[in-house]
C-alpha atoms as a PDB file:
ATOM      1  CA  UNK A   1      19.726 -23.120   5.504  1.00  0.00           C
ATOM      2  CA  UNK A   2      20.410 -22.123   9.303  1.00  0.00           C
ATOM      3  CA  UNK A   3      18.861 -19.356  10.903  1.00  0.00           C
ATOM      4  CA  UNK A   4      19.486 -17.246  13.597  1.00  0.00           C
ATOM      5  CA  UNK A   5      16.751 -15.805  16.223  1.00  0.00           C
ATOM      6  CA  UNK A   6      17.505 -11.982  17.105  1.00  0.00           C
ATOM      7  CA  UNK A   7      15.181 -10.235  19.722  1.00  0.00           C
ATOM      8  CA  UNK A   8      14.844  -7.054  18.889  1.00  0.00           C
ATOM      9  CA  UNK A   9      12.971  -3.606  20.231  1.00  0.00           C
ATOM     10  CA  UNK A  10      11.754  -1.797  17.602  1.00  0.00           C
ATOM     11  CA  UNK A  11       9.719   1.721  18.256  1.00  0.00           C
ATOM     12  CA  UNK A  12       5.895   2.530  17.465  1.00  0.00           C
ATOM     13  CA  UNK A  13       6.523   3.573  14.253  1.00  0.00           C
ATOM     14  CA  UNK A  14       8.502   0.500  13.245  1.00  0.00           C
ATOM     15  CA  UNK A  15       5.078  -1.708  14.201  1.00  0.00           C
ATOM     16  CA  UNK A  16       2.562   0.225  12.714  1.00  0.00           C
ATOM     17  CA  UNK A  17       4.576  -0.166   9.071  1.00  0.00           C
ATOM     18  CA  UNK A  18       4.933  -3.949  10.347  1.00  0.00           C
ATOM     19  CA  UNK A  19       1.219  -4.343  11.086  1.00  0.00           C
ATOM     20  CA  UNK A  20       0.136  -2.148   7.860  1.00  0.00           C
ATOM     21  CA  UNK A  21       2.173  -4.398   5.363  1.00  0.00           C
ATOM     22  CA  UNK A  22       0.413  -7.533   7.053  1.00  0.00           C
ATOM     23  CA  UNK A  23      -2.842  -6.103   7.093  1.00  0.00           C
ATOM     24  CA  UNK A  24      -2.700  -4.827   3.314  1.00  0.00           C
ATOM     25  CA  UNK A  25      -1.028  -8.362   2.604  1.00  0.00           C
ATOM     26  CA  UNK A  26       2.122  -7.213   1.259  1.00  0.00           C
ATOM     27  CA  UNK A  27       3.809  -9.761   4.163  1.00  0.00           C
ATOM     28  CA  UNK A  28       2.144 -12.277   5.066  1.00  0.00           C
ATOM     29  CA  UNK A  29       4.055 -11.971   8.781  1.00  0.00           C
ATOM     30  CA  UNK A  30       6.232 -10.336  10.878  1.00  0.00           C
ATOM     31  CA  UNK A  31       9.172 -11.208   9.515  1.00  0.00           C
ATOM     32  CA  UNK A  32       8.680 -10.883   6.303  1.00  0.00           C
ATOM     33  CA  UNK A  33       7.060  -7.281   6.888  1.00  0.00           C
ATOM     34  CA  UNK A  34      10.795  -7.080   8.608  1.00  0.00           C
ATOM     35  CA  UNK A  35      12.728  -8.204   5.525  1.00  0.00           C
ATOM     36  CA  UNK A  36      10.829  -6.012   3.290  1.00  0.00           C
ATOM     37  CA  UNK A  37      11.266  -3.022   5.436  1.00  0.00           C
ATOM     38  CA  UNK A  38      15.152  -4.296   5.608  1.00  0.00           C
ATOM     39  CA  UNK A  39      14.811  -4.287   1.820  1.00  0.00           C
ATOM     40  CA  UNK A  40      13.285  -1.659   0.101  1.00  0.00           C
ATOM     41  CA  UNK A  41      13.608   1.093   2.993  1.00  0.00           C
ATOM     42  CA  UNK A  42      11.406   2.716   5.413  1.00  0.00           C
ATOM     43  CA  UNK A  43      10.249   5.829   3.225  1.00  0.00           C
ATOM     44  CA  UNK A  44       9.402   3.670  -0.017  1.00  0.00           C
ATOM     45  CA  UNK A  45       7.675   1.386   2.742  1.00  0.00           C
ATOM     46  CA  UNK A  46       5.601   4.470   4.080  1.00  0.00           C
ATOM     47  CA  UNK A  47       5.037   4.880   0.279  1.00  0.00           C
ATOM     48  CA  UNK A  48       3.743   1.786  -0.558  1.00  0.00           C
ATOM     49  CA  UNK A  49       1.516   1.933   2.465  1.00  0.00           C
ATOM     50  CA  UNK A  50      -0.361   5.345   1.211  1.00  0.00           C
ATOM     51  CA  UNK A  51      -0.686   3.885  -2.171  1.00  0.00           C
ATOM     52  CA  UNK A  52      -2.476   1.028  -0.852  1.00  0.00           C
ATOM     53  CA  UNK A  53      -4.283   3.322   1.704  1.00  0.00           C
ATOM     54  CA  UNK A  54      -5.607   5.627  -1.118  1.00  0.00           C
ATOM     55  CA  UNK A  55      -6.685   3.022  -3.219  1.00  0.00           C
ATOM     56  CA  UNK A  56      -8.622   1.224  -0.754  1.00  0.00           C
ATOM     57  CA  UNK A  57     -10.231   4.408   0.041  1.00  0.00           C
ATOM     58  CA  UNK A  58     -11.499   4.519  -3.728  1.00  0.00           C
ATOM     59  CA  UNK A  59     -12.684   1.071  -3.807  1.00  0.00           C
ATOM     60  CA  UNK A  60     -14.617   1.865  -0.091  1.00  0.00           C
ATOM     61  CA  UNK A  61     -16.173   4.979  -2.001  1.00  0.00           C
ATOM     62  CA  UNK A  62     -17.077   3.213  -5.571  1.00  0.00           C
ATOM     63  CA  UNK A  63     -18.334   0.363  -3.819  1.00  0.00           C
ATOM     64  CA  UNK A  64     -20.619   2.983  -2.429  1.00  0.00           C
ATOM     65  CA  UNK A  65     -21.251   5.399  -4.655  1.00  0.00           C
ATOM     66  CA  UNK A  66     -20.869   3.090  -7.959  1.00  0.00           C
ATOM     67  CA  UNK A  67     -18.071   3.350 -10.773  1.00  0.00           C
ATOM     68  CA  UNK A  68     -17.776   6.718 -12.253  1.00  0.00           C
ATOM     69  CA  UNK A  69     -19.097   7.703 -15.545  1.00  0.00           C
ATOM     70  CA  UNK A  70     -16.376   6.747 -18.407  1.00  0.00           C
ATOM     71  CA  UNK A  71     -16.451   8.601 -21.743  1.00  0.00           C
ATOM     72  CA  UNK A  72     -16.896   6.423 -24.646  1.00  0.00           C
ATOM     73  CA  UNK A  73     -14.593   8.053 -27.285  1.00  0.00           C
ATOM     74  CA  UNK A  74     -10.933   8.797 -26.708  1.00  0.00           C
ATOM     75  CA  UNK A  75     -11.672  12.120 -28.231  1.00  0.00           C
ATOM     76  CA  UNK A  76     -13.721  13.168 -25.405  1.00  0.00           C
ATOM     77  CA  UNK A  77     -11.000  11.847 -23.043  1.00  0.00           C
ATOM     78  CA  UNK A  78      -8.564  14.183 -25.062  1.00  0.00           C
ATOM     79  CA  UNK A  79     -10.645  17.240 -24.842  1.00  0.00           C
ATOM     80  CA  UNK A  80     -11.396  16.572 -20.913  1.00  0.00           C
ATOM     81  CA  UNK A  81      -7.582  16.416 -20.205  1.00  0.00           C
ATOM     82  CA  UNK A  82      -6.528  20.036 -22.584  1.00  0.00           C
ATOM     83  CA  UNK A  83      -9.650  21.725 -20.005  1.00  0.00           C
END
């Protein structure tokens, strides 16, 4: 398989969504962060990105705080959601 080198100029925005997919591992480098963006879109990309955002931000605060208190019977789960 040949490939081709392109330079391209790509704006702020472009990097930060490059440098957030290889700091939350989802490329492991540039130009795979590229292809995915190439791939699956720039707003599913930004999505993706705030999903893993969020959850980190729950495992930063249960790490801290502990794991939350789970009920033990579904029943309780039930009645919790109908509230």
């Amino acid at each position: 398989m040949r490939t081709n080198v392109i330079a391209i100029r790509i704006d702020d925005y472009m990097a930060d969504l490059i440098e957030k997919l290889i700091k939350y591992k989802i490329a492991k480098n540039k130009t795979d962060a590229l292809r995915w963006i190439m791939q699956n879109g720039t707003q599913n990309t930004k999505k993706t990105i705030e999903r893993k955002e969020r959850s980190e931000l729950i495992i930063k605060k249960w790490k801290k705080e502990g794991l939350p208190v789970m009920p033990q019977d579904l029943s309780e789960i039930s009645i919790k959601d109908r509230e």
